[in-house]
Every structure is written in structure tokens, then in C-alpha cells.
Protein backbone atom coordinates (compact mmCIF):
# COMPACT_ATOMS: atom_id res chain seq x y z
CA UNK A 1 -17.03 -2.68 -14.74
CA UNK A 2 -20.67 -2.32 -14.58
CA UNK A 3 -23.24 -5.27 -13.93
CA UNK A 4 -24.80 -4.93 -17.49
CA UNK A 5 -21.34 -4.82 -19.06
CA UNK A 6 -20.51 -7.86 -17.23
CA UNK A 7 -23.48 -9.98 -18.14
CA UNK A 8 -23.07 -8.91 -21.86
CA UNK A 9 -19.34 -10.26 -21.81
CA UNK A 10 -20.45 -13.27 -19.80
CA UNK A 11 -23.20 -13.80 -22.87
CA UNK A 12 -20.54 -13.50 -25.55
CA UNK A 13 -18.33 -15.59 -23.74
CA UNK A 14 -20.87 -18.65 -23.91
CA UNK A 15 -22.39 -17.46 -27.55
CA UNK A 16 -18.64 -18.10 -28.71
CA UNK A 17 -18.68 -21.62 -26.59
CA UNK A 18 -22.56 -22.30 -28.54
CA UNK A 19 -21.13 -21.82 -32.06
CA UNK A 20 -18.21 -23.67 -31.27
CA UNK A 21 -20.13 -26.54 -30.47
CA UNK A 22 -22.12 -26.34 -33.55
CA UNK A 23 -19.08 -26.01 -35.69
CA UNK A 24 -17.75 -29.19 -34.04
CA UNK A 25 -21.09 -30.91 -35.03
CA UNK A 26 -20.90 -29.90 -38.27
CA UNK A 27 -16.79 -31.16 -38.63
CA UNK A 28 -17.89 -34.88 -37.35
CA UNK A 29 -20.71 -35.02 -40.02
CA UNK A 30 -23.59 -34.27 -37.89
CA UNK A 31 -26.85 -33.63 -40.21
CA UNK A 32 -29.69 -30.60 -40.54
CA UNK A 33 -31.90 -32.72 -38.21
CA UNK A 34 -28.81 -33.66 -35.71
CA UNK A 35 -27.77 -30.00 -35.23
CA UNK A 36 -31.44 -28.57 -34.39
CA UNK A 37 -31.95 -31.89 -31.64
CA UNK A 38 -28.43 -30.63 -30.66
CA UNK A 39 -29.73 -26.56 -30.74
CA UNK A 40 -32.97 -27.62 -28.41
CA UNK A 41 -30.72 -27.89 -25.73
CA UNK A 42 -27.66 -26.20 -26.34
CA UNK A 43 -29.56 -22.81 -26.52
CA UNK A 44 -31.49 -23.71 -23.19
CA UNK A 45 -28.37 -24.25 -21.64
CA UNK A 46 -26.48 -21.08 -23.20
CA UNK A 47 -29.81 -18.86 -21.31
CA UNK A 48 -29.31 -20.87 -18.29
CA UNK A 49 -25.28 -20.35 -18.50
CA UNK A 50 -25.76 -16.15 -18.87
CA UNK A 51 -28.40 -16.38 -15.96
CA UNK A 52 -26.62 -18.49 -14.02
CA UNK A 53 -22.98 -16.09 -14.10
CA UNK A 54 -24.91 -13.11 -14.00
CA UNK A 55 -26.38 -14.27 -10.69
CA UNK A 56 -23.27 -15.74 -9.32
CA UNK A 57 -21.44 -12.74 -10.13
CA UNK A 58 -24.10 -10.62 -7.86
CA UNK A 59 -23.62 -13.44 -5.17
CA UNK A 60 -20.01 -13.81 -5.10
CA UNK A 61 -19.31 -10.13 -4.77
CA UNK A 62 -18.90 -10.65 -0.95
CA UNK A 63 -17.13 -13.75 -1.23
CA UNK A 64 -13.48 -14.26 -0.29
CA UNK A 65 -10.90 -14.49 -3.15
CA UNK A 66 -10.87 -18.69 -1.97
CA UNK A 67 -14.93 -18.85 -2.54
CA UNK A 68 -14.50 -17.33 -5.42
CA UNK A 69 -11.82 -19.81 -7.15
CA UNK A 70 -13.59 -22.89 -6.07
CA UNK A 71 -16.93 -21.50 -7.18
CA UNK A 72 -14.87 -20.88 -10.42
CA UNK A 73 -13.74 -24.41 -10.85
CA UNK A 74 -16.71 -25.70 -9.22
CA UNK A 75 -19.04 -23.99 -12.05
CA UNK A 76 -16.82 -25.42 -14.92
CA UNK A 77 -17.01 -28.86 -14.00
CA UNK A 78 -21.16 -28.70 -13.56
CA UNK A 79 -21.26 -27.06 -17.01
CA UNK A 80 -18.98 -30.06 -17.83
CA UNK A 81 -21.20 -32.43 -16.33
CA UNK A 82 -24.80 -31.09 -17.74
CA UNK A 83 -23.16 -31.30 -21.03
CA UNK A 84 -21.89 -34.90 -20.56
CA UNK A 85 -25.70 -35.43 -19.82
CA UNK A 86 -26.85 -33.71 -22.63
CA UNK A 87 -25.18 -35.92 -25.05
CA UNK A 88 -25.88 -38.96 -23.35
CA UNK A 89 -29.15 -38.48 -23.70
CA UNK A 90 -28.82 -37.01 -27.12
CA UNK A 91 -27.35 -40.77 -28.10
CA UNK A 92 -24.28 -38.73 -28.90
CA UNK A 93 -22.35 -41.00 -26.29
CA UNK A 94 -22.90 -44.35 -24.82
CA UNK A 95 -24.16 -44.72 -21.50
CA UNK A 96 -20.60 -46.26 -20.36
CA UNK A 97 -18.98 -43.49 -21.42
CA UNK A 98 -20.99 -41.13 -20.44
CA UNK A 99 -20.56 -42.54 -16.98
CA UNK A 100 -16.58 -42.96 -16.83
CA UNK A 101 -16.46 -39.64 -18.04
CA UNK A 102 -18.96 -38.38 -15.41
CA UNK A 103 -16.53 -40.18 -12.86
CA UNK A 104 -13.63 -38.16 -14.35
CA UNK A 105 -15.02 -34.90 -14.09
CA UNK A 106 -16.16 -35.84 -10.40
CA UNK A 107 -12.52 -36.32 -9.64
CA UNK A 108 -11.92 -33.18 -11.61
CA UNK A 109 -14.52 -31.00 -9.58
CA UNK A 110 -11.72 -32.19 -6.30
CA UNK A 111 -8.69 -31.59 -8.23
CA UNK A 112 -9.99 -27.90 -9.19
CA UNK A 113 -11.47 -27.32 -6.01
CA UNK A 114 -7.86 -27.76 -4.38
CA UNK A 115 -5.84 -26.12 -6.66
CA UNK A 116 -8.24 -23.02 -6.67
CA UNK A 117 -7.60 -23.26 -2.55
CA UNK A 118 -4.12 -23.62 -3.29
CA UNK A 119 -4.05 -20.46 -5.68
CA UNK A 120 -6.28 -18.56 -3.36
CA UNK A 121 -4.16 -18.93 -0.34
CA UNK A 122 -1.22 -17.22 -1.79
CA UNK A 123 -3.23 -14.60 -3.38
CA UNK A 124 -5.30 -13.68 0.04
CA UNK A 125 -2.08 -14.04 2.15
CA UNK A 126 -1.03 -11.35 -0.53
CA UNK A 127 -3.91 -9.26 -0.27
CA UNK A 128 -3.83 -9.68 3.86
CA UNK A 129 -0.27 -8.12 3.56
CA UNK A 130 -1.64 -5.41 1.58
CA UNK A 131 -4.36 -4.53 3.56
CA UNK A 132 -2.20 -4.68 6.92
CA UNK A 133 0.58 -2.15 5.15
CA UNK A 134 -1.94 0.08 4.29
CA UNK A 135 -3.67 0.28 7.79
CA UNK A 136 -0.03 1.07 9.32
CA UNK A 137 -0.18 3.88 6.32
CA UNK A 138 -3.46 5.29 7.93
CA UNK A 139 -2.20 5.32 11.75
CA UNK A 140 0.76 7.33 10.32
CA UNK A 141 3.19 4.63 10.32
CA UNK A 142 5.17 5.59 6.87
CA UNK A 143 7.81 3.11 7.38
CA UNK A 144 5.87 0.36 6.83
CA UNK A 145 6.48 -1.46 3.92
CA UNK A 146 5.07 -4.35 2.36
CA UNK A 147 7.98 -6.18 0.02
CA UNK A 148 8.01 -8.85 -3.16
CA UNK A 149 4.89 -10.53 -2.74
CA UNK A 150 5.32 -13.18 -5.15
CA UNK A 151 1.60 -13.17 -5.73
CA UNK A 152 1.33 -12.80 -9.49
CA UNK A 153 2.60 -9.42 -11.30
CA UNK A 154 -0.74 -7.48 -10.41
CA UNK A 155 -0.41 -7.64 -7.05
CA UNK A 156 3.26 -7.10 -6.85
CA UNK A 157 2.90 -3.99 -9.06
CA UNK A 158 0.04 -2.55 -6.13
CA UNK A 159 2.94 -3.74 -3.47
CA UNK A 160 5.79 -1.30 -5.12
CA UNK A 161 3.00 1.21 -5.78
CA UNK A 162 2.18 1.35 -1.98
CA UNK A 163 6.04 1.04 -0.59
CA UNK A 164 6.83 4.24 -3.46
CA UNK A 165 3.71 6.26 -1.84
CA UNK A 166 5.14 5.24 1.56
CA UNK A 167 8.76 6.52 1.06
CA UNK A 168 7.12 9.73 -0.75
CA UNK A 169 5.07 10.37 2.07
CA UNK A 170 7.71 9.68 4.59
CA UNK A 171 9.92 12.00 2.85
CA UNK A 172 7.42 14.92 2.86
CA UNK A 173 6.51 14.73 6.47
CA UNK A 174 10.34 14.42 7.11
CA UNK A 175 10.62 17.92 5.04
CA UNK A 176 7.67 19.32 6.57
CA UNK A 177 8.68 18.10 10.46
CA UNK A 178 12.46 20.07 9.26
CA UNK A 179 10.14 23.26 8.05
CA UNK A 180 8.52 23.31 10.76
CA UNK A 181 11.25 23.40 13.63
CA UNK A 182 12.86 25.82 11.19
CA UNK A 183 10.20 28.34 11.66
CA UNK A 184 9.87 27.35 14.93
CA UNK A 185 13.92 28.05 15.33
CA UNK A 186 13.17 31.93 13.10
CA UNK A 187 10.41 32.73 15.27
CA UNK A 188 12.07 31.90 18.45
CA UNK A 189 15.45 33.95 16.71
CA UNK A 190 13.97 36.99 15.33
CA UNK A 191 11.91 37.84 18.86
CA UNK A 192 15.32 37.36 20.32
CA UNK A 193 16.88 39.89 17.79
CA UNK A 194 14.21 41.98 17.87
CA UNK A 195 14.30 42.70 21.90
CA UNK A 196 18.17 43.82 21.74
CA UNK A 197 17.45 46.59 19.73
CA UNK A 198 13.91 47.78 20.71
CA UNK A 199 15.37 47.71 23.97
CA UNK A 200 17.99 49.62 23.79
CA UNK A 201 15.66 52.06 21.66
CA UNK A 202 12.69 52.31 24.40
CA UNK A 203 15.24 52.85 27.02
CA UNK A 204 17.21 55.60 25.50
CA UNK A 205 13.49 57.70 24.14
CA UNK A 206 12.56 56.90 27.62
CA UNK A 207 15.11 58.62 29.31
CA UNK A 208 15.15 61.90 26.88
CA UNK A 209 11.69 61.86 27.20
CA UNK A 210 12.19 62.04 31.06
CA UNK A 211 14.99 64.94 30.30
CA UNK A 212 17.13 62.11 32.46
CA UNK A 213 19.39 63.13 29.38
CA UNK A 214 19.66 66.88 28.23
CA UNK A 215 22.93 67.75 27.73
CA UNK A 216 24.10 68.91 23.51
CA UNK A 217 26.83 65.78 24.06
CA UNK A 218 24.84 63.00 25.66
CA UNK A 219 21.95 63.79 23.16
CA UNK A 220 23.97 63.30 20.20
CA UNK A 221 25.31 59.86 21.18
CA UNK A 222 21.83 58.76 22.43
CA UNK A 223 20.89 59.67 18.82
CA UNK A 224 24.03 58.24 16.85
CA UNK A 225 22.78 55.10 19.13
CA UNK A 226 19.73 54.91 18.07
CA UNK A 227 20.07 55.41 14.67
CA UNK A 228 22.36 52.41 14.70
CA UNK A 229 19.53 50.77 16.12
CA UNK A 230 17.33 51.47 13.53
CA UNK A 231 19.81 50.47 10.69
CA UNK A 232 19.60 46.61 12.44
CA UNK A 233 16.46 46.93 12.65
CA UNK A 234 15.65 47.66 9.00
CA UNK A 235 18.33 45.32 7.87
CA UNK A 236 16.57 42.48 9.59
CA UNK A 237 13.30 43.51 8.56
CA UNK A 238 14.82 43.73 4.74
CA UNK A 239 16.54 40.64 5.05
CA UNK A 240 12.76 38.92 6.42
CA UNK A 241 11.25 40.33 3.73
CA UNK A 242 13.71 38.81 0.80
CA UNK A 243 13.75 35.51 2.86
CA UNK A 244 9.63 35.48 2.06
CA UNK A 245 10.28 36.64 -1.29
CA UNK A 246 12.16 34.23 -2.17
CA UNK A 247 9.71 31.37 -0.56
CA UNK A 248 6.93 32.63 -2.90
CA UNK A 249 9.18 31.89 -6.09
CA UNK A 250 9.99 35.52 -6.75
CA UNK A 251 13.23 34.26 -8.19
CA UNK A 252 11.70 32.32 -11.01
CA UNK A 253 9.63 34.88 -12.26
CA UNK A 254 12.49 37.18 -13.10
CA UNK A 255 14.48 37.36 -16.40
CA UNK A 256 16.65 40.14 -15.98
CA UNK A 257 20.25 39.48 -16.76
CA UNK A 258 23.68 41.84 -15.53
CA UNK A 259 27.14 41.13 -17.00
CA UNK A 260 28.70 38.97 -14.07
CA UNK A 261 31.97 41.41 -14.15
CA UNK A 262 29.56 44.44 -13.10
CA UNK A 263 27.81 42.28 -10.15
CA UNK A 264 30.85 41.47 -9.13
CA UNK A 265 32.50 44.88 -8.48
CA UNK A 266 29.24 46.70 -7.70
CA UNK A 267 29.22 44.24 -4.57
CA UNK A 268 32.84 44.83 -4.07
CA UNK A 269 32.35 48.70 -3.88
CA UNK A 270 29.76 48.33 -1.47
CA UNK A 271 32.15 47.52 1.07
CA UNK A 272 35.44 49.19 -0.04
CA UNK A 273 34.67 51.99 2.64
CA UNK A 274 34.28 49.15 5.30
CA UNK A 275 37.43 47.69 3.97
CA UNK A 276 39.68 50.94 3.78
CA UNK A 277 38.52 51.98 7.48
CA UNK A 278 39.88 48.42 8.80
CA UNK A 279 43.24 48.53 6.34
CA UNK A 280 42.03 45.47 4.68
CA UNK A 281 43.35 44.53 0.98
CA UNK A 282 40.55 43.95 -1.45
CA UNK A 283 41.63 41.46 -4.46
CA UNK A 284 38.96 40.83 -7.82
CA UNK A 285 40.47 38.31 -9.99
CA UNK A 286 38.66 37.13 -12.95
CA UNK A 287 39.59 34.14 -15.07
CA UNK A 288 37.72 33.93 -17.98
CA UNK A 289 34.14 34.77 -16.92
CA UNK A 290 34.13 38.58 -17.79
CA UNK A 291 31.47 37.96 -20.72
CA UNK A 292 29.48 35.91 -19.06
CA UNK A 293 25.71 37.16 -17.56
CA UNK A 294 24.09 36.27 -14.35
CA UNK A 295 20.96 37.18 -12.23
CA UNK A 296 21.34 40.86 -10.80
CA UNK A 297 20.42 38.71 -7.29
CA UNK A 298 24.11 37.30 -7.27
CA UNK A 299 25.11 40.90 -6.12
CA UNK A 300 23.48 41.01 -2.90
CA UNK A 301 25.05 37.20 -2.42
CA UNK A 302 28.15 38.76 -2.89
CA UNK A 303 27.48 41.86 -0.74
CA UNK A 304 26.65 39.41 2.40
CA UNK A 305 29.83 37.37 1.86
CA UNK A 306 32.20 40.22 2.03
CA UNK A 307 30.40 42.05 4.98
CA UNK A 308 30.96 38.71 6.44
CA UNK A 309 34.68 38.50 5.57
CA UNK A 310 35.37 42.32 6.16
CA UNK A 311 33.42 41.46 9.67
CA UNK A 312 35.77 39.14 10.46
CA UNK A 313 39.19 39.86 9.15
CA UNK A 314 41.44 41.47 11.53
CA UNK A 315 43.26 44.77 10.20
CA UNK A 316 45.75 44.37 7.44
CA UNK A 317 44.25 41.62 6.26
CA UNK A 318 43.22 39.95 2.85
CA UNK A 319 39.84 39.44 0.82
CA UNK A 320 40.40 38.21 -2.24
CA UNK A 321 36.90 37.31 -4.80
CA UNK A 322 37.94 35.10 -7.75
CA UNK A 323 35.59 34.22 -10.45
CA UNK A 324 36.33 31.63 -13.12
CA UNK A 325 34.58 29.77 -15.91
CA UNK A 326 33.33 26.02 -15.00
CA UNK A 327 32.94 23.37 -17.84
CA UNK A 328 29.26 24.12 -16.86
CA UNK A 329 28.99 27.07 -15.32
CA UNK A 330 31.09 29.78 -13.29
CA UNK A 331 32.12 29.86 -9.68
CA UNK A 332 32.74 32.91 -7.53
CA UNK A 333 34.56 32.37 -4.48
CA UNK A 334 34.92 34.57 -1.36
CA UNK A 335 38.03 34.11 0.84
CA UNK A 336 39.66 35.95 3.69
CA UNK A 337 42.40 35.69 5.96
CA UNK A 338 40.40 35.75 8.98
CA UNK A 339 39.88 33.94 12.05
CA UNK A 340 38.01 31.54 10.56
CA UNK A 341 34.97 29.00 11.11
CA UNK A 342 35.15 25.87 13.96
CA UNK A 343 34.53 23.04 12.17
CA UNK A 344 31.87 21.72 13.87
CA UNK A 345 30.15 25.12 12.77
CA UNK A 346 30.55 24.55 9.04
CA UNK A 347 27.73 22.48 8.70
CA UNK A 348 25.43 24.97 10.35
CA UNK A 349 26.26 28.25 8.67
CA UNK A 350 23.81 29.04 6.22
CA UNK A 351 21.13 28.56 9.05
CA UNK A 352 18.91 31.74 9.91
CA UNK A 353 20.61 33.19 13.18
CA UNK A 354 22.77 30.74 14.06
CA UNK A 355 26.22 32.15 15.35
CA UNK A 356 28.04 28.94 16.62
CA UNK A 357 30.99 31.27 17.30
CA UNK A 358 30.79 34.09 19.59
CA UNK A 359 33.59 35.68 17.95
CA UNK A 360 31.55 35.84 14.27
CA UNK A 361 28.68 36.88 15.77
CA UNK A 362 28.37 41.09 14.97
CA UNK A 363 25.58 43.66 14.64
CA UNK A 364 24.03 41.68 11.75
CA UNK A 365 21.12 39.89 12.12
CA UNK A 366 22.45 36.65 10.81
CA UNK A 367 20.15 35.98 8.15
CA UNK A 368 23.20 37.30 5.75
CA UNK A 369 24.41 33.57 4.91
CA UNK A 370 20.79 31.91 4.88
CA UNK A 371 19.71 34.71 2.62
CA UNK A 372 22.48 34.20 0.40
CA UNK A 373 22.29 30.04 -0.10
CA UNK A 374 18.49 30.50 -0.75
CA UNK A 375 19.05 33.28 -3.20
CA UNK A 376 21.73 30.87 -4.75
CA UNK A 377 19.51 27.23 -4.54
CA UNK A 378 16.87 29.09 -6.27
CA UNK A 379 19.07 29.89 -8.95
CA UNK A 380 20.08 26.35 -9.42
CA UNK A 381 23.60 26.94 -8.20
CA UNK A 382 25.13 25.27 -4.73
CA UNK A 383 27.26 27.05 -2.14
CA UNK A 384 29.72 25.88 0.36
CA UNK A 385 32.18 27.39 3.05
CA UNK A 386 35.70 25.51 3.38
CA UNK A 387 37.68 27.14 6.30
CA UNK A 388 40.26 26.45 8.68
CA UNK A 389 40.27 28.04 12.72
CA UNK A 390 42.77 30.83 12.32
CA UNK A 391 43.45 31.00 8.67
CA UNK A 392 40.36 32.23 7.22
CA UNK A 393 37.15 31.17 5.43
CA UNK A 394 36.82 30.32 1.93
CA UNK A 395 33.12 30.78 0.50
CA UNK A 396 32.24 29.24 -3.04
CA UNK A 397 28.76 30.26 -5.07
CA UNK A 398 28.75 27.76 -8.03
CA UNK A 399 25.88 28.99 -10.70
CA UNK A 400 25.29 26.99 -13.72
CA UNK A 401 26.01 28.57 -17.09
């Protein structure tokens, strides 16, 4: 609030007090002549009063929240005590009273003097707390918190106001410091995947390029070699791509729709060849979900989760995908009869690159499974892998309907 603004409510304040004290003198039977002697010096006073505040108000805004209550009580009981004088001398009370009362509002200037230190001293302890929490805030501290104050409803609504701003910001560095090592983790994992297959790539050009290899035979498995090379390499660079895609919000912005049966077995063609060359058994089961629609995305979810279980199911084996209708939505489960996942690896899965088990780790780049649980977050679906060591791996995409 503005100084001007303050003296004009300090002025209306003390006009109300003025006419109230006219309207008083007017109830006890006071006369014309009675209420202008009265007006010669209660209008003095009301200046006085407005000049007075409007002063004290520029003084006292450097004073402690304890100067500022006594000064409070301290101005209340002078105001009291100039009027008590005014109507002594006025005849409007006798000089005994006038005195007893005078004594009275003496022992009244004490009484309010303590209880403002009194109220002051919870209310700057409260504001000391506050202060303290929020230099902890600034020095990066976010777990300090400041608690129930018990200083009066104002300042306990700033306390929860500061402690919710605390945990928000605790949480967000906590999500960025996680972010951060993630990329950290990716960067560190795709220059490792990277170096395999450039590798292998420089060495073989360099030695046809230094006719070290010339012969029809040698030169056609250098080349079937490096074209392998370059499939991984595009993969990963595909898969990289998607995973920034998908960080921008490219999912959101789409509202294309497929019929969930045709997702489903244009992922499981993709890898019948895969399948037949190992003698694996593929197995689509739907259970009431064949009219329902989905995001065209779901199908390269799919396509990662059974080049993961046709990766790692031995020959003669089983993949079986079974879709069925959810009270709120569908789920579409992958499961094999593979070797299956360690437990302690379960957890860790869907990270990029992470291949707790040497014997699931492949030619992919393993982004597969991270790809596919952002693809299906960003949907507003969950996914989660069940599996037992030897027995296979059970993977289940839950999308809301």
C-alpha cells in the first residue's frame, strides 16, 4: 500500500472516531454551544491524530515487529490520555476523575506495552524461523523446512507456502540430477556403441583399400560384414532420433488412429522371417479388443518386444502376443519361453544400453526397450516385464482406452 493511501485510511479511521464522539455528545444531551467548545478541540486533535500516524508510519518502517506493537499500544493510550485532558478541561469531568482515570490509563500504557512484547516475541521468533528457512533455500539447502509456526494463520500460511516450494524444488533438482546422469550414462553408451562398429568398418575399407584383401571370396564377406555394420549403425542412429522425437512431444501432436488388430499383426509379420529361420512358434490371441483403435506408434513397441523375444528364445520355442480388453483400457502382452531376465535386472531394463545379462545382450543397440516405455509413457499407458531365469520373459504394454 502506498504512503498516500495509507494516510487517507489513517484520516478516515479518526474522521469515523470524530463523529462518533459528536454523536455521543449529542446522546447525553450536550447543546449547540457544548458541541462547537467540544469541535474546537476535537478537530485540532483529529489533524494532529492524521499527522501524527502518517509520520509514525514513515518512522516505524524500520522498526522491529516489537517497536512496532508497543508504539501501537503506546499511541492509543496518549490519544487516551490527551482526550482525558481535553474533557477535564472542557468541565466535561471532574478533576478527581480525570485524575484516577489518568492513573488507569498509566497502568494501561504498562499493561499494553507488555502484552504487545509478549505478542511480538512469538511473531518475530516466527518471522526469524522464516527468514533462517529461506536463507538455507538460497545456499541450496532444499530440505530445509520450516514447520507449524503457531504464529497466527498468516504466517503459518507463508510457512506451508515455503516448505511446498521447498519439496517442489527438491523434487525438480532430484529429476534434473537423474536427467542429467542419464545423458551422462547415453553419451558415455552410444560412443561405446558407436566404436564397435566404426571399427570394424575402418578396419575392413582399410585393408581393401590396401588390396591386403583381393580375392572374389574374402571381398564378399568383407562386404556382407560391413553392410551388417551399417544396418547397426542406422538402427541406432534411428532409434536416437525417435528417442529425441519423442522428448520434443512429437507424440502429443499426433492424432492418427490404426485398428489395434492391424498394429498388432503388422508388428508380428515383421519378424515372422526371424521367427521361421530359428523354428520358433508365433501365437496372436485376441480377447475382445479387435475393434478397438490405438496410436500407429504401438507397432514399433511391439516390433522391439518380439525382436527381443525372437533374440532370445532358443529354437523351437514359443512367442505368444495376447491382447485383451481392460475395464479401462487394453493390454498387450509379449511372452516367450526364453532364457529369461535375472531378477536383479528387471528393474533396469527399459534403461538406454543397459544389458545386465551378457547372454541378452545382441547386435541391437539396446535402446529397443527404452524406446518402447517412452513411446508407451507418452501415450499415457505403463509397461512392465515379469520374468523368471530360464522360463522366459513376460512383457505387458497397458494403454488406456
Amino acid at each position: 500500500m502506498s504512503a498516500w493511501r495509507t494516510t487517507v485510511l489513517v484520516a478516515v479511521a479518526a474522521a469515523l472516531g470524530a463523529v462518533g464522539t459528536f454523536l455521543v455528545g449529542l446522546a447525553t444531551g450536550m447543546g449547540g454551544s457544548d458541541i462547537v467548545h467540544l469541535a474546537s478541540y476535537v478537530l485540532p486533535a483529529l489533524v494532529v491524530t492524521v499527522v501524527a500516524m502518517a509520520l509514525a508510519g514513515r518512522v516505524l518502517v524500520r522498526a522491529s515487529l516489537r517497536q512496532r506493537f508497543v508504539a501501537v499500544g503506546v499511541v492509543g493510550a496518549v490519544i487516551a490520555l490527551a482526550n482525558l485532558f481535553v474533557l477535564s478541561r472542557t468541565m466535561f469531568v471532574s478533576e478527581h476523575d480525570a485524575t484516577l482515570l489518568g492513573v488507569l490509563l498509566l497502568y494501561s500504557v504498562g499493561a499494553g506495552a507488555g502484552a504487545a512484547i509478549v505478542s511480538a516475541r512469538t511473531a518475530s521468533a516466527a518471522v526469524d524461523r522464516l527468514a533462517g528457512a529461506a536463507r538455507e533455500l538460497g545456499l541450496g539447502r532444499l530440505d530445509a523446512r520450516i514447520g507449524e509456526l503457531g504464529a497466527g494463520p498468516e504466517l503459518d500460511l507463508l510457512a506451508r507456502t515455503l516448505d511446498d516450494m521447498a519439496a517442489r524444488l527438491q523434487v525438480a533438482q532430484e529429476r534434473e540430477r537423474r536427467a542429467e546422469a542419464t545423458r551422462r550414462d547415453l553419451m558415455t553408451a552410444v560412443s561405446h556403441d558407436l566404436r564397435t562398429p566404426l571399427a570394424s568398418l575402418r578396419a575392413m575399407v582399410e585393408a581393401i583399400d590396401d588390396g591386403v584383401v583381393d580375392d572374389p571370396a574374402s571381398m564378399r564377406r568383407y562386404a556382407g560384414e560391413m553392410r551388417r555394420a551399417v544396418v547397426q549403425l542406422v538402427a541406432m542412429v534411428d532409434d536416437l532420433f525417435e528417442l529425441a522425437q519423442l522428448d520434443a512431444g512429437a507424440i502429443e501432436a499426433e492424432t492418427s488412429h490404426a485398428r489395434l488388430e492391424d498394429v498388432v499383426r503388422s508388428a508380428v509379420s515383421a519378424v515372422e522371417l526371424q521367427a521361421e529361420e530359428k523354428g520358433l512358434a508365433l501365437v496372436t490371441n485376441f480377447v475382445g479388443a479387435e475393434d478397438l483403435t490405438c496410436s500407429p506408434r504401438l507397432a514399433r513397441v511391439l516390433q522391439n518386444l518380439l525382436v527381443n523375444a525372437v533374440r532370445h528364445t532358443p529354437a523351437d520355442g514359443t512367442i505368444r502376443v495376447d491382447v485383451r480388453r481392460l475395464p479401462q483400457g487394453v493390454e498387450v502382452a509379449v511372452a516367450d519361453t526364453g532364457e529369461g531376465i535375472a531378477p536383479e535386472d528387471l528393474e533396469r531394463v527399459f534403461d538406454p544400453f543397459y544389458r545386465g545379462d551378457p547372454a541378452r545382450s545382441g547386435a541391437g543397440a539396446g535402446l529397443g526397450l527404452a524406446l518402447a516405455k517412452r513411446i508407451v509413457e507418452t501415450l499415457g499407458g505403463s509397461i512392465r516385464a515379469e520374468s523368471e531365469p530360464a522360463r522366459g520373459a513376460r512383457f505387458a504394454v497397458i494403454l488406456p482406452g
